[in-house]
N, C-alpha and C. Protein backbone atom coordinates (compact mmCIF):
# COMPACT_ATOMS: atom_id res chain seq x y z
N UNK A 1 -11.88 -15.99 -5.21
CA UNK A 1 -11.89 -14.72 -4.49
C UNK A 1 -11.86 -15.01 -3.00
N UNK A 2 -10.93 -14.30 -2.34
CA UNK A 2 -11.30 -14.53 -0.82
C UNK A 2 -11.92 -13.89 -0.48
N UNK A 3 -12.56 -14.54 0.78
CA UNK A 3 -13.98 -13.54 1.45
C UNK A 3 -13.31 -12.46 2.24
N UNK A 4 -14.19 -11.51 2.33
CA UNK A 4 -13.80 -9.97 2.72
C UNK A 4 -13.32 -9.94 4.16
N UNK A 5 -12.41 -9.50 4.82
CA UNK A 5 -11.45 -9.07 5.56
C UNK A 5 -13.05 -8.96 6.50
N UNK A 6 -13.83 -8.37 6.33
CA UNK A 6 -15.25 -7.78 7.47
C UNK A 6 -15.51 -8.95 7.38
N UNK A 7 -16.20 -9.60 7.06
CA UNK A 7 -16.45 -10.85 7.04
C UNK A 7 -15.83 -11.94 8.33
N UNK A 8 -14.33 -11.81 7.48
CA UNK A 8 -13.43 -12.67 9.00
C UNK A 8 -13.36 -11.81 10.08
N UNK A 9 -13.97 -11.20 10.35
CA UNK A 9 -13.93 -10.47 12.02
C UNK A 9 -12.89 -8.97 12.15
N UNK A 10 -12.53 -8.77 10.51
CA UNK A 10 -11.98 -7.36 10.65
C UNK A 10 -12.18 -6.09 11.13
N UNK A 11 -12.09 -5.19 12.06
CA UNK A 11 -12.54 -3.94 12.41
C UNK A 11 -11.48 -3.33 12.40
N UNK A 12 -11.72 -2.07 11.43
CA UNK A 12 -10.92 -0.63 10.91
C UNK A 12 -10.76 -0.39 12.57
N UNK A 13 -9.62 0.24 12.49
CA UNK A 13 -8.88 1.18 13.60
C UNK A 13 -9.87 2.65 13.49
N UNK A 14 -9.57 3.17 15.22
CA UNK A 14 -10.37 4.74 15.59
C UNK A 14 -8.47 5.22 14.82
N UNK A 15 -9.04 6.58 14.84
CA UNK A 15 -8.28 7.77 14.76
C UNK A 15 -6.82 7.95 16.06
N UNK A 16 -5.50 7.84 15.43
CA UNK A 16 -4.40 7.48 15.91
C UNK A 16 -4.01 5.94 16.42
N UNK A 17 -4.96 5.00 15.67
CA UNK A 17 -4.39 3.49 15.16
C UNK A 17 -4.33 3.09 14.01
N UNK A 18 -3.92 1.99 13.64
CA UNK A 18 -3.56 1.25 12.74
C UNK A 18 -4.26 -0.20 12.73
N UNK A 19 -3.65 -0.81 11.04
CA UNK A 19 -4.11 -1.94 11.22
C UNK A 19 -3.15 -2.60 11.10
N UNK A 20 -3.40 -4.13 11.30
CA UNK A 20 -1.89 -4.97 11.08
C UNK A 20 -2.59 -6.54 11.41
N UNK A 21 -2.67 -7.13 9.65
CA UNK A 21 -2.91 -8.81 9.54
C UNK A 21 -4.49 -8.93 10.06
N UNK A 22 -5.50 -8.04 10.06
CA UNK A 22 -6.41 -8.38 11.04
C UNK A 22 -7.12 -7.97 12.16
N UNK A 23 -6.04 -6.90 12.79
CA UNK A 23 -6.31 -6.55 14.32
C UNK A 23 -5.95 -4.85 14.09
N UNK A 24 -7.03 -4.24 15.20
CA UNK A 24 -5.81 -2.88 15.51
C UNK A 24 -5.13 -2.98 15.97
N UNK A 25 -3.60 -2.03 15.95
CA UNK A 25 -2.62 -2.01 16.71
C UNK A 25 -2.13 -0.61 16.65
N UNK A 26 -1.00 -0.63 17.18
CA UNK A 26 -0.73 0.70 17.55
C UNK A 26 0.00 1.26 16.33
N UNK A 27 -0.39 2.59 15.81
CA UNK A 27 0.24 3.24 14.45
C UNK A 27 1.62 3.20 14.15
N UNK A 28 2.87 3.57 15.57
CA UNK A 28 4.32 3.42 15.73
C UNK A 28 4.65 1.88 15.31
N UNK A 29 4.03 1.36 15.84
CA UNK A 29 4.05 -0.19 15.74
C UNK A 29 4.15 -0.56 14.02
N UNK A 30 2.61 -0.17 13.52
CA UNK A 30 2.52 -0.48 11.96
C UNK A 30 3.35 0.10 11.24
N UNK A 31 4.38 1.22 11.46
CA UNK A 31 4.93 2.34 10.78
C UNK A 31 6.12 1.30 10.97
N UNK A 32 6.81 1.18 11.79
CA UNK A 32 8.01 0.00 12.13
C UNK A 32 7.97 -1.17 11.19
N UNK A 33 6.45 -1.84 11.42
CA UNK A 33 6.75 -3.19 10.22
C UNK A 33 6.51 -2.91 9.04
N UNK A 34 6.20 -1.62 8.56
CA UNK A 34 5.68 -0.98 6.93
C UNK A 34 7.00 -0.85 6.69
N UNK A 35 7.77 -0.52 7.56
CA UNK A 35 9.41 -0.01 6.92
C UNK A 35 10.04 -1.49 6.93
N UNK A 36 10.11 -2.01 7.72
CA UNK A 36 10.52 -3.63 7.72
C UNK A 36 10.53 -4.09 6.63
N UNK A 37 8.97 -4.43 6.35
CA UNK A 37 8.48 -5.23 5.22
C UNK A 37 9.32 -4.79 3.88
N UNK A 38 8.96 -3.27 3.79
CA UNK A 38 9.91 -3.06 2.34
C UNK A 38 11.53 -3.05 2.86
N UNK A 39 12.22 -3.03 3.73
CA UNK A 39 13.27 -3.31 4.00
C UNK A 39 14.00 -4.48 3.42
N UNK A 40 13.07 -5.01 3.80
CA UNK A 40 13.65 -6.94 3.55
C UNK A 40 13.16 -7.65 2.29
N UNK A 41 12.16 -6.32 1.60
CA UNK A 41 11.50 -7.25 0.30
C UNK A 41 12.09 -7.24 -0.59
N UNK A 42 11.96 -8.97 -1.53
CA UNK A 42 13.35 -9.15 -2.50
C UNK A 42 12.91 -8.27 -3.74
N UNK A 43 11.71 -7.84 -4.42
CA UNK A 43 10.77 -7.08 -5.82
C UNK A 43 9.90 -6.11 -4.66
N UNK A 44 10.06 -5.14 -4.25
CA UNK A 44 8.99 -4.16 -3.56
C UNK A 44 8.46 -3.96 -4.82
N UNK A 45 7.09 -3.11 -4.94
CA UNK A 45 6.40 -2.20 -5.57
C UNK A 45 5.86 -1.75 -4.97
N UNK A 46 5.95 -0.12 -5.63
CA UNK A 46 4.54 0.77 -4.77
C UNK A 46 3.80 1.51 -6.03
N UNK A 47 2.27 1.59 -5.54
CA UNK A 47 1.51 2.05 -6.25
C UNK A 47 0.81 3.24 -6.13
N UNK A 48 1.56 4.21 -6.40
CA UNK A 48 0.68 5.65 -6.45
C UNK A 48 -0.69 5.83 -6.87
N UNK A 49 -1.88 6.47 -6.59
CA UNK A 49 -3.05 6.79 -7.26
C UNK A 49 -3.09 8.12 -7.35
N UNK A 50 -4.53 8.61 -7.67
CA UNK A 50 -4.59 10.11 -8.22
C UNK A 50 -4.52 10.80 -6.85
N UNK A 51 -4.54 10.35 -5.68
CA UNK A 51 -5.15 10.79 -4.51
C UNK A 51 -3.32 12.26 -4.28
N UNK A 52 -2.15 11.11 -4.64
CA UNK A 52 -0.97 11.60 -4.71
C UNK A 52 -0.26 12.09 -5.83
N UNK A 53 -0.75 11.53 -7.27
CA UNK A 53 -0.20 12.23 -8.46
C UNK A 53 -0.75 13.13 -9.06
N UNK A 54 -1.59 13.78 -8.79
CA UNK A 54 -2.68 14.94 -8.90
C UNK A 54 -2.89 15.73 -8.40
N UNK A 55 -2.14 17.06 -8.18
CA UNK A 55 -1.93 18.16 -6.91
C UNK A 55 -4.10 18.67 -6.88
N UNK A 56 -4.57 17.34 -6.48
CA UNK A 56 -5.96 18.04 -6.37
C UNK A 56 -6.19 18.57 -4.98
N UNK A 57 -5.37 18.99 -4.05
CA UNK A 57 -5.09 19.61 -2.94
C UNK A 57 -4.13 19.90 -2.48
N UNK A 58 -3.99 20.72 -1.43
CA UNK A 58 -3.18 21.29 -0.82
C UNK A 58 -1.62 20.63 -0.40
N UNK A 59 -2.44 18.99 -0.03
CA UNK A 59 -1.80 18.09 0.83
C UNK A 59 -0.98 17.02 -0.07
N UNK A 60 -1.29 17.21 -1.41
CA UNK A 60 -1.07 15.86 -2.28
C UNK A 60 0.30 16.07 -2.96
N UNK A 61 0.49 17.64 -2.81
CA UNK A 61 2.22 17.64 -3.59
C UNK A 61 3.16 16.61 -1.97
N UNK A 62 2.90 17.82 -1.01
CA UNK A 62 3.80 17.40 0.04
C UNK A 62 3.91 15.72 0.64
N UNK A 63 2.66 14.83 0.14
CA UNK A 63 2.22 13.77 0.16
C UNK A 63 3.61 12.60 -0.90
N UNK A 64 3.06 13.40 -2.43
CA UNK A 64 3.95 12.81 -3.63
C UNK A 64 5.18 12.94 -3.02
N UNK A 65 5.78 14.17 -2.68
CA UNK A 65 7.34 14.17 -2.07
C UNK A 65 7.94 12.95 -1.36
N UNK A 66 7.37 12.84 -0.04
CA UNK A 66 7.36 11.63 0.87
C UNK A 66 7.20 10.73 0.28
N UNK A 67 6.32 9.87 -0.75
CA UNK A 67 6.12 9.02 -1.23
C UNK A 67 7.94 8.87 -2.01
N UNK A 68 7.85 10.00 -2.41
CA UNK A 68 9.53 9.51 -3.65
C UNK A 68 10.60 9.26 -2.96
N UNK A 69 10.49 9.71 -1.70
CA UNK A 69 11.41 9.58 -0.65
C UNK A 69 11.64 7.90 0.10
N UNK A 70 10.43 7.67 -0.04
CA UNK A 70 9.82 6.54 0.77
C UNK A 70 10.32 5.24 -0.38
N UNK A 71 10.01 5.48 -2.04
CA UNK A 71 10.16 4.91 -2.65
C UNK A 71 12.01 4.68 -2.87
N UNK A 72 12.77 5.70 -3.12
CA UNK A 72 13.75 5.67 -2.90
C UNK A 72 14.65 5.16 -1.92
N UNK A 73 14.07 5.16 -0.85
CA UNK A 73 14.62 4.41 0.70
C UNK A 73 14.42 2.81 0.74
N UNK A 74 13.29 2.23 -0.13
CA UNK A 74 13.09 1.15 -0.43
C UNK A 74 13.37 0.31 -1.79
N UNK A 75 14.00 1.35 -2.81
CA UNK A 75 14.40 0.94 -4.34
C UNK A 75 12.91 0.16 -5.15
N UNK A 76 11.73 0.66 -4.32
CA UNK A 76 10.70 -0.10 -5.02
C UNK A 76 10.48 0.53 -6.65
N UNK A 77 9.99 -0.42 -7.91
CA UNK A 77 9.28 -0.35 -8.68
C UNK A 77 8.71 0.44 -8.37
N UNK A 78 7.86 1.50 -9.49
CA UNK A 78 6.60 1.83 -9.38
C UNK A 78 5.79 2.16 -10.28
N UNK A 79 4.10 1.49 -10.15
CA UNK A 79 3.15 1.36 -11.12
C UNK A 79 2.46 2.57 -10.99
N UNK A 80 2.34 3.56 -11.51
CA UNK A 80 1.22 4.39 -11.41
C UNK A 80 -0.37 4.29 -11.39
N UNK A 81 -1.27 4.04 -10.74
CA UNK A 81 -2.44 3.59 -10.63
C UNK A 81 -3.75 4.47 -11.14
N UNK A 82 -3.83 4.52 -12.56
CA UNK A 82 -4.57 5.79 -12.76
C UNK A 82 -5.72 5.45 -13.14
N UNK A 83 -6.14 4.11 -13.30
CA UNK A 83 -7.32 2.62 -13.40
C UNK A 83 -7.49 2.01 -12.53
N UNK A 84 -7.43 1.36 -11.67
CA UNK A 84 -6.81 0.40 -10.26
C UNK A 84 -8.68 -0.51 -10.56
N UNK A 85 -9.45 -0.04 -11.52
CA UNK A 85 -10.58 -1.03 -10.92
C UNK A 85 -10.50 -2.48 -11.32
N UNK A 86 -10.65 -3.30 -10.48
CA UNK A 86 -10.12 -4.74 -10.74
C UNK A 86 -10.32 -5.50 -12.14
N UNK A 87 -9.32 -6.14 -12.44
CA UNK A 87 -9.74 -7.14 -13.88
C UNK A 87 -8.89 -8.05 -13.67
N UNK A 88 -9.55 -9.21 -14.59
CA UNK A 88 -8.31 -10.32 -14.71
C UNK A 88 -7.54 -10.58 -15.51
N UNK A 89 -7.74 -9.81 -16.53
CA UNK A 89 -7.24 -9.99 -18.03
C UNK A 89 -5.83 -9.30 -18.15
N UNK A 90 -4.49 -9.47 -18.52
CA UNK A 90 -3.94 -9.00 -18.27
C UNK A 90 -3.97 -8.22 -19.60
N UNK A 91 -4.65 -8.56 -20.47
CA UNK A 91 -4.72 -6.86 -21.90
C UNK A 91 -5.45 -6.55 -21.50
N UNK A 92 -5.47 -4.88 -21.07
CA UNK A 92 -6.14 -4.15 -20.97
C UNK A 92 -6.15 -2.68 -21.85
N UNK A 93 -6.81 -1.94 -21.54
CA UNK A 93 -6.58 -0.50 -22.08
C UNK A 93 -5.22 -0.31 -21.38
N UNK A 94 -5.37 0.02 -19.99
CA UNK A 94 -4.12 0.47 -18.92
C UNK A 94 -3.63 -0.44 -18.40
N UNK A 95 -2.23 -1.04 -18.87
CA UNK A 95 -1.60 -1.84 -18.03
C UNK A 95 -1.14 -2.17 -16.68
N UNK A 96 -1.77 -0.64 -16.01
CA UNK A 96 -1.37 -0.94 -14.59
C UNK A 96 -2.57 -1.18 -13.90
N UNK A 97 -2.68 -2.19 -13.95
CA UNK A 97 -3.84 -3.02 -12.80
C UNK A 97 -2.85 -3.83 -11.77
N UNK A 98 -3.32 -3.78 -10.76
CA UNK A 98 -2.34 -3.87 -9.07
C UNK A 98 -2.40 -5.40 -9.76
N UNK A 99 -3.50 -6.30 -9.44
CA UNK A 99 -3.54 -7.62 -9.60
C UNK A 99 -2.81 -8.18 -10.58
N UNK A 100 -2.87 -7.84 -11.89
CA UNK A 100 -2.16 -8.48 -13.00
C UNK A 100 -0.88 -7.69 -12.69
N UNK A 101 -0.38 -6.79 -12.12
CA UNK A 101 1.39 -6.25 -12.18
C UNK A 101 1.91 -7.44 -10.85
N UNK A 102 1.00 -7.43 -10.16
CA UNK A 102 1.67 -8.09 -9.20
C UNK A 102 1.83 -10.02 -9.40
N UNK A 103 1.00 -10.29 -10.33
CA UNK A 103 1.09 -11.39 -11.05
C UNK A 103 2.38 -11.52 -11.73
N UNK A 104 2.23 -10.50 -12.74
CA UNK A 104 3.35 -10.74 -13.93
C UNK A 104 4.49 -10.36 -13.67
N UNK A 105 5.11 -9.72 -12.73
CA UNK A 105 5.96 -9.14 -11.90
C UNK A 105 6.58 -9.79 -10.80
N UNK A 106 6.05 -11.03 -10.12
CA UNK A 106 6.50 -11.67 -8.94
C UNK A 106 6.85 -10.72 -7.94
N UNK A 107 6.30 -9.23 -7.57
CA UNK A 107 5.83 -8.51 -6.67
C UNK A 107 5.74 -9.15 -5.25
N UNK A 108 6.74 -9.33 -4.39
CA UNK A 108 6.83 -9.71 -2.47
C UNK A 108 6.14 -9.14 -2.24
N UNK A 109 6.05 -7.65 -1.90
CA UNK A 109 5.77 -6.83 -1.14
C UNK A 109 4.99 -5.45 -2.18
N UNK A 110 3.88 -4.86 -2.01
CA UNK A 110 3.47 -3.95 -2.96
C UNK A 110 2.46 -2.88 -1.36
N UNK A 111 3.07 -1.61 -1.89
CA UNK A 111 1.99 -0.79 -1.43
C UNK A 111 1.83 0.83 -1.82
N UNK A 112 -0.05 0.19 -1.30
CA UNK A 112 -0.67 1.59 -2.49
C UNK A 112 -0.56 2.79 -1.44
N UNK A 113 -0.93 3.47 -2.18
CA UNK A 113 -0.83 4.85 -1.67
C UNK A 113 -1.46 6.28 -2.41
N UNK A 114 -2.37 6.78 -1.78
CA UNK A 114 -3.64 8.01 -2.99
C UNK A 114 -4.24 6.88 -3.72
N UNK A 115 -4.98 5.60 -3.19
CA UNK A 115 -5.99 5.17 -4.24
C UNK A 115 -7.21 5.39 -3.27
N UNK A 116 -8.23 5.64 -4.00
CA UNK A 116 -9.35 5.50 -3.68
C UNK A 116 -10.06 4.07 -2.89
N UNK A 117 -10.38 3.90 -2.31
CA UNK A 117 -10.46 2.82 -1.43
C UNK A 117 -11.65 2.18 -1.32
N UNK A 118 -12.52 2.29 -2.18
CA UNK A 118 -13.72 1.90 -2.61
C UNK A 118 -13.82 1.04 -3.80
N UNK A 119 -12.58 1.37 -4.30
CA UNK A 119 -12.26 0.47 -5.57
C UNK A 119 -11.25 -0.45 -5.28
N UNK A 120 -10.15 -0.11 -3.83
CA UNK A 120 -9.08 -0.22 -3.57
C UNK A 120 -9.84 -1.84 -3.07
N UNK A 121 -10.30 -2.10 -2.31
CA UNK A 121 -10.89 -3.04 -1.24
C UNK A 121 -11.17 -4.44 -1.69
N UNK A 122 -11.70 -3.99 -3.09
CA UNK A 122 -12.12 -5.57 -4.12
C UNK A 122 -10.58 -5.78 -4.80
N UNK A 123 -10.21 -4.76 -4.94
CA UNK A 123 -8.43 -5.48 -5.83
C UNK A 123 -7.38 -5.55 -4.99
N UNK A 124 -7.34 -4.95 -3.57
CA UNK A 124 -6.94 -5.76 -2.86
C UNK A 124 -7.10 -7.39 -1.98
N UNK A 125 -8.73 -7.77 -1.87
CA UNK A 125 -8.92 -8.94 -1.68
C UNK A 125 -8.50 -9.96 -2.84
N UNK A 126 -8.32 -9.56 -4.15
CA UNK A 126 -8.48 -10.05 -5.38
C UNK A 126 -6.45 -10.54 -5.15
N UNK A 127 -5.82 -9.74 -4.56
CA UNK A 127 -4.40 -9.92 -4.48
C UNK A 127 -4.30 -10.58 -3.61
N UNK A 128 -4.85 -10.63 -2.69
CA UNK A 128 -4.84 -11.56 -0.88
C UNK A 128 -5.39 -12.89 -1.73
N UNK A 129 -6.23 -13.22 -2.32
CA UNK A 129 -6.76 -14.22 -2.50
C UNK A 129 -6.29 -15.34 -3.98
N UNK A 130 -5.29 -14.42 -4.15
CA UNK A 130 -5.02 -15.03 -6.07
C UNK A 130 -3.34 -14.86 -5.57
N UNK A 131 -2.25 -14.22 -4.62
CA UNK A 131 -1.27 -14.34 -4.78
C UNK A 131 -0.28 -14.26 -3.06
N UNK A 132 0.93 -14.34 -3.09
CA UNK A 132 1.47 -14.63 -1.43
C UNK A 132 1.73 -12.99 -1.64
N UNK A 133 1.68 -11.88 -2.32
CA UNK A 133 2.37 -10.34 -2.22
C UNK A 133 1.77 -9.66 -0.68
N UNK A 134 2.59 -9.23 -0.34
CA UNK A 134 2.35 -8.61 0.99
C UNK A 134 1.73 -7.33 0.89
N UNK A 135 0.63 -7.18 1.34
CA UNK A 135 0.06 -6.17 0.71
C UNK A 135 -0.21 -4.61 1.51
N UNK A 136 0.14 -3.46 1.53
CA UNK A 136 0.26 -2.18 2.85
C UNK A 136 -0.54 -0.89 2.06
N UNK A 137 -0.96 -0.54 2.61
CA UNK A 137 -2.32 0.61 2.26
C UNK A 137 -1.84 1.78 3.61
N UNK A 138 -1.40 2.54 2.45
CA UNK A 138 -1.48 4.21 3.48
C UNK A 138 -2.62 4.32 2.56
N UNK A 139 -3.68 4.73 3.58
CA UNK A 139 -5.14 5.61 3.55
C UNK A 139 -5.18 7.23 4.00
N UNK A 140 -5.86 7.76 2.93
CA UNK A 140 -5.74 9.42 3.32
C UNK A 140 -7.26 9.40 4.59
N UNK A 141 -8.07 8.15 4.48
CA UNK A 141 -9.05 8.44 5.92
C UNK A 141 -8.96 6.99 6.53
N UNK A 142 -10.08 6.02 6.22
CA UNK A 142 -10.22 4.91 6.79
C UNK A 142 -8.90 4.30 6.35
N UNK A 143 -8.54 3.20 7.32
CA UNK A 143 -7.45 2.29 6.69
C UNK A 143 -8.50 1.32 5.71
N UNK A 144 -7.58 0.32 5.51
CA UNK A 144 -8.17 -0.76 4.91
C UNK A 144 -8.04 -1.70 5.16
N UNK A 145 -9.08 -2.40 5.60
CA UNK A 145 -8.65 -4.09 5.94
C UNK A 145 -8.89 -5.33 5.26
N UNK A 146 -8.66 -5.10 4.02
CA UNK A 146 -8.30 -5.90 2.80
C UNK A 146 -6.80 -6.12 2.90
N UNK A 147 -5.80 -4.84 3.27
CA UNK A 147 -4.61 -4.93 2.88
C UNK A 147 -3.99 -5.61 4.70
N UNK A 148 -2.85 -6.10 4.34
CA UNK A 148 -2.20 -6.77 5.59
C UNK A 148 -1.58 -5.64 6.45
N UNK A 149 -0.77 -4.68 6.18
CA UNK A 149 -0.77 -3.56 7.11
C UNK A 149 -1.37 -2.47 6.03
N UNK A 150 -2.12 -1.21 7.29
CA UNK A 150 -2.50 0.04 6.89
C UNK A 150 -2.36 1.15 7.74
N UNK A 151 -2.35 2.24 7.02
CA UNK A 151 -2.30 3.52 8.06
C UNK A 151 -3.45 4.29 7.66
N UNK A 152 -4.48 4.98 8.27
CA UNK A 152 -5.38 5.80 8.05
C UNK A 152 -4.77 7.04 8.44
N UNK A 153 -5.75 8.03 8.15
CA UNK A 153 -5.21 9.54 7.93
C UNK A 153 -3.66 9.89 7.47
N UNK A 154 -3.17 9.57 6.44
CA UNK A 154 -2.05 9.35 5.97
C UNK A 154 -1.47 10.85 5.37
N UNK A 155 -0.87 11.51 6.09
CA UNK A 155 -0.04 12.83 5.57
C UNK A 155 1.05 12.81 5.57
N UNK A 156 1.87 13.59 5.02
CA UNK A 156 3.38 13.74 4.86
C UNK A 156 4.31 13.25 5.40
N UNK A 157 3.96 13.23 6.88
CA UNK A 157 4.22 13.02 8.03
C UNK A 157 4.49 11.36 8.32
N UNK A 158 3.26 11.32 7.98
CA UNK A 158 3.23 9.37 8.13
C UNK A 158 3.92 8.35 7.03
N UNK A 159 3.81 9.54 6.29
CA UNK A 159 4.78 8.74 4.63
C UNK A 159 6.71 8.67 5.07
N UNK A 160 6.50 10.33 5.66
CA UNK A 160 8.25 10.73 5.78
C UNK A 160 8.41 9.57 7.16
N UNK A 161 7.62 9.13 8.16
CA UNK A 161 7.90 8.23 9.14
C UNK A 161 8.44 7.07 8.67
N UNK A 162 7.59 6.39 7.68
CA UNK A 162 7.92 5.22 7.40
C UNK A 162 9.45 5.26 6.42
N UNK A 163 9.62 5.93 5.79
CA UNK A 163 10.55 6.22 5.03
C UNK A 163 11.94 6.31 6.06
N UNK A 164 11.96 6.92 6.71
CA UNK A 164 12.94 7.31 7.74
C UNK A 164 12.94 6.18 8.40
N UNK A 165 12.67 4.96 8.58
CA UNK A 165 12.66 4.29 9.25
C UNK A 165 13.29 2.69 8.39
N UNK A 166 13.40 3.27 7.20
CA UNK A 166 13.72 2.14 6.08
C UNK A 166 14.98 1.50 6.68
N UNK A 167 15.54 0.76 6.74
CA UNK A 167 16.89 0.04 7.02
C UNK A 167 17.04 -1.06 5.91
N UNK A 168 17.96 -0.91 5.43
CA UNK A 168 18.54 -2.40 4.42
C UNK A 168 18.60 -3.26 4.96
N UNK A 169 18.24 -4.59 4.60
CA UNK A 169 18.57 -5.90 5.77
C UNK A 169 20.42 -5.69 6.18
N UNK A 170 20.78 -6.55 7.37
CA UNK A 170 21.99 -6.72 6.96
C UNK A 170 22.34 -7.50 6.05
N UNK A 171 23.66 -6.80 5.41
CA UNK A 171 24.44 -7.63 4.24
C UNK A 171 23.99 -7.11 3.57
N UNK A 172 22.99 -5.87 3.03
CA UNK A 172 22.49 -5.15 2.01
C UNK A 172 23.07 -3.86 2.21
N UNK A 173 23.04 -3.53 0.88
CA UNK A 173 23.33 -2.26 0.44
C UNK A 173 22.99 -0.77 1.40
């Protein structure tokens, strides 16, 4: 297991920053290399949670939209995350556990999106520490600094940014 992101000297971003590898930085900034990253990744995945597949508010249809948009702009896989609490076993009840998909999958690049982040934090260190997958967390409050880039307060807005910003490498499609 690697030791926790707080631990190595991590501090969550205030309100209109971001995170990125470690450090705050500026949100435009993280939104640029979130689109990058899945730009250029050879297996993207993204992982929806209930936060976005569950109209349990107002905000979570217009949320899911952007996300399909976002997913589509990047041709990522996608695992639905309706378990996300960490295991190692790859039989489980629910086959979509982040750690074992991104194992059995050879997963570059994976990011969650509507998970709960309390559960999110141990199975993301569990991926930082067991595999090379690049790992990006849109957060509906705190970011997360388990994952290598994040966005906190994550609305429609910040989903349709990154999306709009997708570019194919050159020589791609």
């Amino acid at each position: 297991m690697a030791p926790a992101a707080a631990v190595m000297g991590a501090v969550l971003p205030g309100p209109g920053r971001a995170f990125a590898k470690g450090e705050v930085a500026a949100e435009d900034e993280v939104i640029a290399r979130i689109a990058d990253k899945l730009a250029k990744a050879k297996n993207p995945a993204v992982c929806p949670g209930p936060l976005v597949m569950w109209e349990w508010s107002e905000s979570a249809a217009p949320k899911a939209a952007a996300l399909k948009k976002l997913i589509d702009a990047c041709g990522a896989k996608v695992f639905p995350m309706t378990d996300y609490r960490p295991k190692n076993m790859p039989t489980a009840m629910n086959p979509y556990h982040p750690n074992v998909i991104i194992q059995n999958n050879d997963i570059d690049v994976c990011l969650f999106a509507g998970i709960h982040y309390h559960y999110a934090n141990l199975m993301l260190r569990m991926i930082r520490g067991g595999t090379s997958c690049y790992t990006i967390a849109l957060c509906d409050y705190a970011a997360s600094d388990e994952a290598m880039l994040s966005l906190r307060d994550v609305d429609a807005a910040k989903i349709a940014a990154v999306a709009e910003k997708i570019k194919p490498p050159a020589g791609g499609s």
